[in-house]
PDB file of N, CA and C in Angstrom:
ATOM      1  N   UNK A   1     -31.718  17.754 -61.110  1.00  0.00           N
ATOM      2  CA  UNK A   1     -30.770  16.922 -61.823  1.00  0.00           C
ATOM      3  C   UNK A   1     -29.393  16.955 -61.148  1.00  0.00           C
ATOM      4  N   UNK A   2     -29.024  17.937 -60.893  1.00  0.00           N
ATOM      5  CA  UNK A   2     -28.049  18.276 -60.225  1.00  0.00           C
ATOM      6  C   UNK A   2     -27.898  17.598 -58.631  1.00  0.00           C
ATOM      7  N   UNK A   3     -28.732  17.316 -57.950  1.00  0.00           N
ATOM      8  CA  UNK A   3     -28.789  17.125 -56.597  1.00  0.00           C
ATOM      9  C   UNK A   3     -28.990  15.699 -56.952  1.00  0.00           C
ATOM     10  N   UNK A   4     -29.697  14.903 -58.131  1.00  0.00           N
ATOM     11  CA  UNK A   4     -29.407  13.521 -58.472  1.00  0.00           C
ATOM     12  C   UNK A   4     -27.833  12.869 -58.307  1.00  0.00           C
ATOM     13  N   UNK A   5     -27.177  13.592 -59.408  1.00  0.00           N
ATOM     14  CA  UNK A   5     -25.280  13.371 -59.590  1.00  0.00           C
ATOM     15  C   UNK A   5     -25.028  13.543 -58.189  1.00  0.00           C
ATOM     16  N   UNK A   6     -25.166  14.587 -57.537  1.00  0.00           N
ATOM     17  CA  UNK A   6     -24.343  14.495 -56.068  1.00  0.00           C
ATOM     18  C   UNK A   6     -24.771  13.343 -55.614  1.00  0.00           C
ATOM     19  N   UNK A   7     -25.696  13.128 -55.200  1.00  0.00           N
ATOM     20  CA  UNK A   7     -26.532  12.604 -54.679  1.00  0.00           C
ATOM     21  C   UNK A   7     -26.050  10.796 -54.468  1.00  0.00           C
ATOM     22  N   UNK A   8     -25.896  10.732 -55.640  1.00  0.00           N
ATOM     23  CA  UNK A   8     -25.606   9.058 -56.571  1.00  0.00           C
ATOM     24  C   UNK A   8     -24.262   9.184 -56.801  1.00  0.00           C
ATOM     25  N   UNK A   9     -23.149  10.047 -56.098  1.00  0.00           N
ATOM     26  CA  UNK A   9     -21.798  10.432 -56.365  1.00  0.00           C
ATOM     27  C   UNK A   9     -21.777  10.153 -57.707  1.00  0.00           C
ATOM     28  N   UNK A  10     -22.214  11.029 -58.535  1.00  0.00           N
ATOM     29  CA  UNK A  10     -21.564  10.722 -59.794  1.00  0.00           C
ATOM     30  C   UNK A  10     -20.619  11.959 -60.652  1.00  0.00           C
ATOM     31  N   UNK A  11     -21.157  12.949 -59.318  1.00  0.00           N
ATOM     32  CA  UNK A  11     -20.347  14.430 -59.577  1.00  0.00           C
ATOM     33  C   UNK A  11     -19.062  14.240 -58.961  1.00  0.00           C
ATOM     34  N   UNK A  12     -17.677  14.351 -59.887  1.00  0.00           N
ATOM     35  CA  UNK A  12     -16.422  14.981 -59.023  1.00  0.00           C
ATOM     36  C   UNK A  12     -16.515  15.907 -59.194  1.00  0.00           C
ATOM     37  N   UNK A  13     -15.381  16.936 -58.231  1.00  0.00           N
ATOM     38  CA  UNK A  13     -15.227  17.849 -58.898  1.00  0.00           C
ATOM     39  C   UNK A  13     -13.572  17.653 -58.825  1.00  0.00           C
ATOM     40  N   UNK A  14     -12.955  18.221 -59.308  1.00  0.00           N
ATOM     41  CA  UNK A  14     -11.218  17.995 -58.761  1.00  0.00           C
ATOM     42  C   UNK A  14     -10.598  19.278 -57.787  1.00  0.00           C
ATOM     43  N   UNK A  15     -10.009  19.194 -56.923  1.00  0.00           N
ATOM     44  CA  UNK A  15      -9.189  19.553 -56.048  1.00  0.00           C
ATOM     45  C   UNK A  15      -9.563  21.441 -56.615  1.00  0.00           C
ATOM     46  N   UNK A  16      -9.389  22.050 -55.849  1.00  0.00           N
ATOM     47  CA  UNK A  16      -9.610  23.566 -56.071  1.00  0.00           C
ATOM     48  C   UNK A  16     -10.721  23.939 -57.179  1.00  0.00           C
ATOM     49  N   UNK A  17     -11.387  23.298 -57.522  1.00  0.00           N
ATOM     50  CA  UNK A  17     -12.437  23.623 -58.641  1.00  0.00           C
ATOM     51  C   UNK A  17     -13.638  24.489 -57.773  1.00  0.00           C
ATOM     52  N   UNK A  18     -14.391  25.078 -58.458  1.00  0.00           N
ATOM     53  CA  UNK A  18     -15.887  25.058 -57.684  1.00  0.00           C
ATOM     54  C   UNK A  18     -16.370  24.161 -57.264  1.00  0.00           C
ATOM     55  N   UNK A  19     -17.475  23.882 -56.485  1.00  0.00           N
ATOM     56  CA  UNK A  19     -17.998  22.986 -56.154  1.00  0.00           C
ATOM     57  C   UNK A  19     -19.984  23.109 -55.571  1.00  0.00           C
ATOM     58  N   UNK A  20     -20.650  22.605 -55.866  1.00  0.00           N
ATOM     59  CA  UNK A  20     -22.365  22.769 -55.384  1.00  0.00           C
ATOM     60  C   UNK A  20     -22.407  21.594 -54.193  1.00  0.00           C
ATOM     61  N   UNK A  21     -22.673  22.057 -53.410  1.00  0.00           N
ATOM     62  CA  UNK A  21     -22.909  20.816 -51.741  1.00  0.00           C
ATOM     63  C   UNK A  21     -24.346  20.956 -51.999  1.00  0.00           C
ATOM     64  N   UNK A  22     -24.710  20.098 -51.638  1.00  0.00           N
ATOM     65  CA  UNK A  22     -26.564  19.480 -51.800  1.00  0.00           C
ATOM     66  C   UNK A  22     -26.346  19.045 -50.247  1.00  0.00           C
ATOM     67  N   UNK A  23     -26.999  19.390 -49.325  1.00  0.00           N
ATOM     68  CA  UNK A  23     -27.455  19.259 -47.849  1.00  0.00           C
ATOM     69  C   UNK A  23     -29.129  18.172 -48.142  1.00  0.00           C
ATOM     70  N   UNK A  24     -29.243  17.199 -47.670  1.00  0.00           N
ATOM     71  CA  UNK A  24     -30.394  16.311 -47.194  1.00  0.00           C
ATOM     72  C   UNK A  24     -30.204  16.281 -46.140  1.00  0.00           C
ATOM     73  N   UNK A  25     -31.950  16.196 -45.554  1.00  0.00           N
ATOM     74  CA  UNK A  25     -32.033  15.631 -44.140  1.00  0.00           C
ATOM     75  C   UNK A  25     -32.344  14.192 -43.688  1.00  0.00           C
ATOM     76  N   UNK A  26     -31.698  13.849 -42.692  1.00  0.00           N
ATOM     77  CA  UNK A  26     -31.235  14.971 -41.587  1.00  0.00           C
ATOM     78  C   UNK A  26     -30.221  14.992 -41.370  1.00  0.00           C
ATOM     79  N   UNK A  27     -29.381  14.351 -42.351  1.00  0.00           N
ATOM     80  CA  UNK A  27     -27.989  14.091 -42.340  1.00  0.00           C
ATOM     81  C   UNK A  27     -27.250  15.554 -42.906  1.00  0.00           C
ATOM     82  N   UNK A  28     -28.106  16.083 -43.382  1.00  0.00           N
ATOM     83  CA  UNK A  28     -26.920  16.741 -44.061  1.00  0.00           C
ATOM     84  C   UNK A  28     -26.125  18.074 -42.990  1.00  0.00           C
ATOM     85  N   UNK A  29     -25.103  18.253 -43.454  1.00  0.00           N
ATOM     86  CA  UNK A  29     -23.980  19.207 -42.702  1.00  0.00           C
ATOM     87  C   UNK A  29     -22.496  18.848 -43.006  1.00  0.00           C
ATOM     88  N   UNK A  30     -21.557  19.854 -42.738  1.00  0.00           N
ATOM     89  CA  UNK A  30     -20.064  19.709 -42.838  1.00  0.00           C
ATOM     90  C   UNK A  30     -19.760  19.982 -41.228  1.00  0.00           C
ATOM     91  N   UNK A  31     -18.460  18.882 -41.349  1.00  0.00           N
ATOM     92  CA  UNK A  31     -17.685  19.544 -39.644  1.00  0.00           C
ATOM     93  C   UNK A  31     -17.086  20.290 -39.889  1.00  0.00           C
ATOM     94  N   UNK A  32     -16.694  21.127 -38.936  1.00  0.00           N
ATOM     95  CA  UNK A  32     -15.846  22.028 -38.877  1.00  0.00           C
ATOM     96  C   UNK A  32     -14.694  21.912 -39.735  1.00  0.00           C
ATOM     97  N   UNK A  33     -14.283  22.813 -40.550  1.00  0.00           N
ATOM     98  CA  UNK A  33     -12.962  23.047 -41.174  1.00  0.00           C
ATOM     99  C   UNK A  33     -12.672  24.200 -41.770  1.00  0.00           C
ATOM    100  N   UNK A  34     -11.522  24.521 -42.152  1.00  0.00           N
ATOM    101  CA  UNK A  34     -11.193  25.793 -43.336  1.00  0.00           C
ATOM    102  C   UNK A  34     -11.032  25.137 -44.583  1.00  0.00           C
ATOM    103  N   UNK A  35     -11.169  26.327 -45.556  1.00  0.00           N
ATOM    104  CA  UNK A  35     -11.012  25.793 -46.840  1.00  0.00           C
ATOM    105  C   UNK A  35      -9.672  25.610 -47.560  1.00  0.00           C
ATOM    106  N   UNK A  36      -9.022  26.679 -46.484  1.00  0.00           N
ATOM    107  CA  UNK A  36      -7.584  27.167 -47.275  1.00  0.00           C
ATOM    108  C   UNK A  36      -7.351  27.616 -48.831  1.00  0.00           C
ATOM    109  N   UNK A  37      -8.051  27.980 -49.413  1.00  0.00           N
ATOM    110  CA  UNK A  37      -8.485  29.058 -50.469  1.00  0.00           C
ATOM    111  C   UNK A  37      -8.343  30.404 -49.885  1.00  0.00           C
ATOM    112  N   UNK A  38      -8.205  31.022 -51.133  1.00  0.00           N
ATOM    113  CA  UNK A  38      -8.155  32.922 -50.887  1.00  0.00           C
ATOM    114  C   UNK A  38      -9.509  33.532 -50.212  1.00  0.00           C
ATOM    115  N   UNK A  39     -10.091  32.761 -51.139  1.00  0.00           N
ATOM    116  CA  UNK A  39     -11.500  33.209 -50.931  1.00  0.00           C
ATOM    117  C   UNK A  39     -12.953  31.918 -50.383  1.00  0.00           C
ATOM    118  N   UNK A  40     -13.496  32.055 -50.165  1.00  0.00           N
ATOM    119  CA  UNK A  40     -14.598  30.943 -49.848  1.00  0.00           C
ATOM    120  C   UNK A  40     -15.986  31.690 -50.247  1.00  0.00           C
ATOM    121  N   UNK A  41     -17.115  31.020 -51.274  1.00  0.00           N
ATOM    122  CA  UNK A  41     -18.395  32.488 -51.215  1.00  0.00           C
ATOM    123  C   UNK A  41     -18.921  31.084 -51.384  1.00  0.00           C
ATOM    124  N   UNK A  42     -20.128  30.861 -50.566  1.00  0.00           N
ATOM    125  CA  UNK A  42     -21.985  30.593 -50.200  1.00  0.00           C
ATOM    126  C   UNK A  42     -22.617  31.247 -50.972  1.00  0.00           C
ATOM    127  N   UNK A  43     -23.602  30.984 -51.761  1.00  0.00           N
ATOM    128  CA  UNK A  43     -24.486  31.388 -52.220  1.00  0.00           C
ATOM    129  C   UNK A  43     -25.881  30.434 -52.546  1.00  0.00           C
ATOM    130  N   UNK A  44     -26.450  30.537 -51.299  1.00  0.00           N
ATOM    131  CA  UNK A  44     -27.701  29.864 -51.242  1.00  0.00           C
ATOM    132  C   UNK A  44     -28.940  29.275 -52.284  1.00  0.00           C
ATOM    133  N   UNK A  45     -29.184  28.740 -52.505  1.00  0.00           N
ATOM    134  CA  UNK A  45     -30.486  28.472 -53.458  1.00  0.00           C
ATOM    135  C   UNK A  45     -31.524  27.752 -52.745  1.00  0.00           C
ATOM    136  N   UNK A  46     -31.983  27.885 -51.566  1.00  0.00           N
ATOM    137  CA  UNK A  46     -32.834  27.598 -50.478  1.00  0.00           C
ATOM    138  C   UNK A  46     -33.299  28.486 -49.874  1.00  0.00           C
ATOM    139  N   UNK A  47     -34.462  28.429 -49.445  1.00  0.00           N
ATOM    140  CA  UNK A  47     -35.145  29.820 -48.380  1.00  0.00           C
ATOM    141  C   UNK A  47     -34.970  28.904 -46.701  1.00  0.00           C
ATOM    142  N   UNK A  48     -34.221  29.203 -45.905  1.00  0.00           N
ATOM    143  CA  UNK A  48     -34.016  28.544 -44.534  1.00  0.00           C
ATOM    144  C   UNK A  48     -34.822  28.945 -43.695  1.00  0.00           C
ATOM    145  N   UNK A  49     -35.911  29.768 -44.086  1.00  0.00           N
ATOM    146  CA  UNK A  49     -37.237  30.333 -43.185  1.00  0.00           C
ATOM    147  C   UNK A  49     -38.197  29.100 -43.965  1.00  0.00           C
ATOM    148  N   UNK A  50     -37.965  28.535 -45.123  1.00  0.00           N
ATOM    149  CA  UNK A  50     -39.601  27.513 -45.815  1.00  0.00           C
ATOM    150  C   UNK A  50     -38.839  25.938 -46.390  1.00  0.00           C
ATOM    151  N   UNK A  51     -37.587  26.047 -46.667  1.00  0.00           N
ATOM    152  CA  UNK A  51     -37.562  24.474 -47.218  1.00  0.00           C
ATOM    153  C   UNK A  51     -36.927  24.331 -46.436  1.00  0.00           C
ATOM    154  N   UNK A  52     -36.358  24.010 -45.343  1.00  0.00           N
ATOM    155  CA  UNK A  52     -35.676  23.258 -44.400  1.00  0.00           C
ATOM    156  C   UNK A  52     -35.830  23.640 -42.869  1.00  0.00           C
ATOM    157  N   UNK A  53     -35.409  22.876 -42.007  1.00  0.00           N
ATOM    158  CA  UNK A  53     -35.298  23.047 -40.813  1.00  0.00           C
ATOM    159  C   UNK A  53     -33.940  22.896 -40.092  1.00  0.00           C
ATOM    160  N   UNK A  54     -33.233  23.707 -39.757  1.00  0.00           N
ATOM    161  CA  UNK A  54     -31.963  23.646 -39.323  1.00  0.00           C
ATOM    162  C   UNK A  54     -31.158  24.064 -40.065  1.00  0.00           C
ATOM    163  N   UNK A  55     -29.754  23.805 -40.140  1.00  0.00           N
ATOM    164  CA  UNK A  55     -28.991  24.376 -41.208  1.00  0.00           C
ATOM    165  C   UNK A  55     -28.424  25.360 -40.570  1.00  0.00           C
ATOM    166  N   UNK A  56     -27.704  26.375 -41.579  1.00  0.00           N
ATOM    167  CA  UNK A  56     -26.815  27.447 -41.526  1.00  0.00           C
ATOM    168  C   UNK A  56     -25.388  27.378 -41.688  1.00  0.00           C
ATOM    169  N   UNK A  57     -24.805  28.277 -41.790  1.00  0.00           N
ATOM    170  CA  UNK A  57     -23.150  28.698 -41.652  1.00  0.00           C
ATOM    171  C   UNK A  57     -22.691  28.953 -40.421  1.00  0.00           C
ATOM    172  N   UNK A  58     -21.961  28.235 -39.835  1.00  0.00           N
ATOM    173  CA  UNK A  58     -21.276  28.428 -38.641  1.00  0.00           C
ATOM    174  C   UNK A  58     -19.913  28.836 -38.853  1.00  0.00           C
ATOM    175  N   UNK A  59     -19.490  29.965 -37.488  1.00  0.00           N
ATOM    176  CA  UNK A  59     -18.034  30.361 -37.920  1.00  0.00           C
ATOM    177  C   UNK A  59     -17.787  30.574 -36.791  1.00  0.00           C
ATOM    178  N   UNK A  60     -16.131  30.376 -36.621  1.00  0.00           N
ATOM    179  CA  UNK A  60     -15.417  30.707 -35.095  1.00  0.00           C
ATOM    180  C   UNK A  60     -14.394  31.684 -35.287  1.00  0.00           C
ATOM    181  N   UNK A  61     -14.323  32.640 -34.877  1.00  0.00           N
ATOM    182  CA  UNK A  61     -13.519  33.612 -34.581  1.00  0.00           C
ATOM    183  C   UNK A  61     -12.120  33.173 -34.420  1.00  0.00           C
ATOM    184  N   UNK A  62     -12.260  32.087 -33.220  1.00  0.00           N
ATOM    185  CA  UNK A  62     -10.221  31.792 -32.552  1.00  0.00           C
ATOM    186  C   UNK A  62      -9.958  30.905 -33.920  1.00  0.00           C
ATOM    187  N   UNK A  63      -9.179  31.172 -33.729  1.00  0.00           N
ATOM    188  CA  UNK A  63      -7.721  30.864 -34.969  1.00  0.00           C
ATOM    189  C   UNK A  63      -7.693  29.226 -34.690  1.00  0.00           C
ATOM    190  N   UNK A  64      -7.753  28.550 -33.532  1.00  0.00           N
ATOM    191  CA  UNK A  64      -8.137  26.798 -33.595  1.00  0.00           C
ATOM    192  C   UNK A  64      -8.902  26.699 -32.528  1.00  0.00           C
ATOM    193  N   UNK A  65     -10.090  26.735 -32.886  1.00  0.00           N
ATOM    194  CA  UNK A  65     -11.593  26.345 -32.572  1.00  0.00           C
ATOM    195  C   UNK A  65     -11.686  24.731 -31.883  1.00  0.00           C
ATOM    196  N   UNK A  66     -11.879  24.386 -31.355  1.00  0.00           N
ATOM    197  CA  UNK A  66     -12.153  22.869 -31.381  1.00  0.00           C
ATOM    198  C   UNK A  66     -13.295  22.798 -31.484  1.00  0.00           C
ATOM    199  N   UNK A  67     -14.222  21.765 -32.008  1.00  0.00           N
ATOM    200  CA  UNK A  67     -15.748  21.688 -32.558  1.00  0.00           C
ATOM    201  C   UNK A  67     -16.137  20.833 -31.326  1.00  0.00           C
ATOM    202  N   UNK A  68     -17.451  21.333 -30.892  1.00  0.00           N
ATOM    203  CA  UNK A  68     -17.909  20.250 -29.407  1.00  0.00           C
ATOM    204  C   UNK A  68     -17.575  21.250 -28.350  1.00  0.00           C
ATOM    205  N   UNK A  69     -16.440  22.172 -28.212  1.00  0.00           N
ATOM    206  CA  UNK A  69     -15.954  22.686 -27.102  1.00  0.00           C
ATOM    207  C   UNK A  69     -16.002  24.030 -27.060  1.00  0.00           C
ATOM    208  N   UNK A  70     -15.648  24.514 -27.774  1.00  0.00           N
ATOM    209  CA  UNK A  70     -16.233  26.075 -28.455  1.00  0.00           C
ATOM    210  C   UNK A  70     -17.314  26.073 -29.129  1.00  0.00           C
ATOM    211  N   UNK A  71     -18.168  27.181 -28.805  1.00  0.00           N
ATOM    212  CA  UNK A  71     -19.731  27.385 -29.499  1.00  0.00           C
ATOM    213  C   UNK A  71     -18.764  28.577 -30.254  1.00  0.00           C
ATOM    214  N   UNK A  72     -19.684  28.506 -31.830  1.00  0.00           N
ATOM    215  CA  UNK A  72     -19.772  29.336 -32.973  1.00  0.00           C
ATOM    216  C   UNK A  72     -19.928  30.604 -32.515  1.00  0.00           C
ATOM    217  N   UNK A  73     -18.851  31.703 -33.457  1.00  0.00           N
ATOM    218  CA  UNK A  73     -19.125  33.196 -32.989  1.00  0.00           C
ATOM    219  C   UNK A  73     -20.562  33.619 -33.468  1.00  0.00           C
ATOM    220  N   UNK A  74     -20.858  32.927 -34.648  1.00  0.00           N
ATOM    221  CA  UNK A  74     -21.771  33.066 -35.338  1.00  0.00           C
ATOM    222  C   UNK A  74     -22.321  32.461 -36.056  1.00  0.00           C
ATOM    223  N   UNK A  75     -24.003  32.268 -36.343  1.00  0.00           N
ATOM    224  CA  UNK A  75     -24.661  31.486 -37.489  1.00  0.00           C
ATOM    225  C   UNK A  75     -25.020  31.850 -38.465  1.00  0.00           C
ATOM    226  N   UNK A  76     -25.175  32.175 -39.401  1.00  0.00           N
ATOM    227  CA  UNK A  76     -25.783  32.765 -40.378  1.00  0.00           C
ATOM    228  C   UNK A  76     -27.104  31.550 -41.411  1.00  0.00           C
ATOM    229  N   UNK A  77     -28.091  32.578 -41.715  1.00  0.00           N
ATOM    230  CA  UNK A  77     -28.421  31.354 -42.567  1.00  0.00           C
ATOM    231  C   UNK A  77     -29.395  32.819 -43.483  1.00  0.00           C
ATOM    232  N   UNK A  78     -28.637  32.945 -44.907  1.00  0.00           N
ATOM    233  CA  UNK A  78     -28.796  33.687 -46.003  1.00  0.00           C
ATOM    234  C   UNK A  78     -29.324  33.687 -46.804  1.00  0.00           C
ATOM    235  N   UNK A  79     -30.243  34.352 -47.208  1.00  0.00           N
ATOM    236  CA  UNK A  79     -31.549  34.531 -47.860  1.00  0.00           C
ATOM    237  C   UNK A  79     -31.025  33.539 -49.484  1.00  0.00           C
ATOM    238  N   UNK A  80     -32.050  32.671 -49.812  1.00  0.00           N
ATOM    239  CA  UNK A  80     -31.773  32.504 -51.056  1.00  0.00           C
ATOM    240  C   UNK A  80     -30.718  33.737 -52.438  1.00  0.00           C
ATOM    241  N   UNK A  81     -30.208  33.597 -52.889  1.00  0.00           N
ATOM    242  CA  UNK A  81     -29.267  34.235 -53.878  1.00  0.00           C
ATOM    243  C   UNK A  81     -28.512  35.447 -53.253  1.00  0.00           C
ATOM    244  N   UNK A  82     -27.710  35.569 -52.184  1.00  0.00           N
ATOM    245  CA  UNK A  82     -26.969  36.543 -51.435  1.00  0.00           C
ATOM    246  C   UNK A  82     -26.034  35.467 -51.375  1.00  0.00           C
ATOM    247  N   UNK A  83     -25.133  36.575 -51.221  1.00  0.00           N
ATOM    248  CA  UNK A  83     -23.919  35.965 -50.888  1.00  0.00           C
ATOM    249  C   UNK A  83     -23.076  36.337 -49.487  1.00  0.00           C
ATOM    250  N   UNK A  84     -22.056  34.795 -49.462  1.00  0.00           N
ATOM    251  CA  UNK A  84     -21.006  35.415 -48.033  1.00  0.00           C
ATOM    252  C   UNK A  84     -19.540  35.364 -48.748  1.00  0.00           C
ATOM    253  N   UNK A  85     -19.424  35.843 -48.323  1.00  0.00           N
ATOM    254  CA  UNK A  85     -17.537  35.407 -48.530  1.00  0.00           C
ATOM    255  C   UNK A  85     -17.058  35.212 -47.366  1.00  0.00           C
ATOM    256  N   UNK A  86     -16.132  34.647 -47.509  1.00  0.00           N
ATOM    257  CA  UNK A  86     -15.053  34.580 -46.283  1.00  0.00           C
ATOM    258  C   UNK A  86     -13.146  34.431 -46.632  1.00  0.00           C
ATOM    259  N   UNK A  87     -12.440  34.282 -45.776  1.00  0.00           N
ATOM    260  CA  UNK A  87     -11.114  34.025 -46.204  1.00  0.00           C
ATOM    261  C   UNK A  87     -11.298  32.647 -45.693  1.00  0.00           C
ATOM    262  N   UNK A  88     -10.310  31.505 -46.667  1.00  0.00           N
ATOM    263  CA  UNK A  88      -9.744  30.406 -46.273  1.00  0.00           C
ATOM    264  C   UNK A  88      -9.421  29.719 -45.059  1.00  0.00           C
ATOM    265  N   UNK A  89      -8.709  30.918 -44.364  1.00  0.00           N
ATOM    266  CA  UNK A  89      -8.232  30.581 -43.269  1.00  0.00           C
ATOM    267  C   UNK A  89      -9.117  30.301 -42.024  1.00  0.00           C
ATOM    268  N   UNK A  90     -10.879  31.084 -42.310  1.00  0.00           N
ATOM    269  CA  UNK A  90     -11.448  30.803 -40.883  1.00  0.00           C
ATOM    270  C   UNK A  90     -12.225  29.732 -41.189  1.00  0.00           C
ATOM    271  N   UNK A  91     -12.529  29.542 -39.334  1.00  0.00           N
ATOM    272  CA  UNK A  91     -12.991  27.685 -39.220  1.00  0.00           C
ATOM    273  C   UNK A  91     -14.638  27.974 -39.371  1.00  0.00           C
ATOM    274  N   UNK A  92     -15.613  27.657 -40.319  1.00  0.00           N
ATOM    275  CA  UNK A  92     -16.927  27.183 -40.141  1.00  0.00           C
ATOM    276  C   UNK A  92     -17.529  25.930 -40.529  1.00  0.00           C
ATOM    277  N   UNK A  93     -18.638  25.667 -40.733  1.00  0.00           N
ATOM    278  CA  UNK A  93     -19.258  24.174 -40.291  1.00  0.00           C
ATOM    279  C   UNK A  93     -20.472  24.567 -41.150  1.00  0.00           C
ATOM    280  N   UNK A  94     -21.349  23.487 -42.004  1.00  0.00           N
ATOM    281  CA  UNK A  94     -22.782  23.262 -42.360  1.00  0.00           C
ATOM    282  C   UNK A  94     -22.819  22.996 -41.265  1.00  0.00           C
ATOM    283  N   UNK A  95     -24.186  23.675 -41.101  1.00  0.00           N
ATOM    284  CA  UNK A  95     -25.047  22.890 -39.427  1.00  0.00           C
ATOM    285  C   UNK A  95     -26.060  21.787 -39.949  1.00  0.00           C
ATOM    286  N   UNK A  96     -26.383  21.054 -39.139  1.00  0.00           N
ATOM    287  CA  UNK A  96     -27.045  20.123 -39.739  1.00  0.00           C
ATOM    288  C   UNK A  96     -28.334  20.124 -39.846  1.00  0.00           C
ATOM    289  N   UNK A  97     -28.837  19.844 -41.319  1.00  0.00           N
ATOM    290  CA  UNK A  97     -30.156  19.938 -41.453  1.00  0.00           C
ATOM    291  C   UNK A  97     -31.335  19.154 -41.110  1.00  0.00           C
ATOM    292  N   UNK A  98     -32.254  19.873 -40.294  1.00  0.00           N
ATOM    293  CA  UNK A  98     -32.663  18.721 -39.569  1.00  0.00           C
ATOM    294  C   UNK A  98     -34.233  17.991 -40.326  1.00  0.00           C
ATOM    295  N   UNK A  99     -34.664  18.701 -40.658  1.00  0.00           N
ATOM    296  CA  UNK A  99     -35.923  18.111 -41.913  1.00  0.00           C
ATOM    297  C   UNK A  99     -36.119  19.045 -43.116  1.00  0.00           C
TER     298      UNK A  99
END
């Protein structure tokens, strides 16, 4: 139901609220950015070893990354119900999901 509303934009959310991202393929992914929040936490509801192909959390270490030109310090892709945190300030990316 939930991935319907996104889906059919019928979900806002407003400016600093929580928010649920629904990834489809094969489009789905974010570019590179920070959140600029205190905090940033992922918490998966997908197994990335059985419902999808591709994907993950990408993150860059340097302080301004350019996307295309710098490869990711790191990927992560986190077991259904674990969590990441991060600070605001660093640059990562949805990778894109590919089926």
């Amino acid at each position: 139901a939930m991935a319907q509303l996104f889906r059919h934009k019928l979900q806002n959310y407003p400016p600093r609220d929580p928010a649920i991202n629904v990834y489809e393929a094969p489009h789905g992914h974010f570019a590179m950015h920070k959140d600029h929040h205190a905090l940033s936490i992922l918490i998966p509801l997908s197994d990335p070893t059985a419902d999808f192909g591709g994907g993950g959390t990408a993150f860059w270490s340097q302080s301004h990354p350019m996307e295309g030109m710098d490869s990711p310090s790191i990927v992560l892709k986190p077991k259904p119900g674990t969590a990441l945190f991060w600070g605001g300030r660093v640059s990562h990316k949805g990778v894109t999901i590919s089926s």
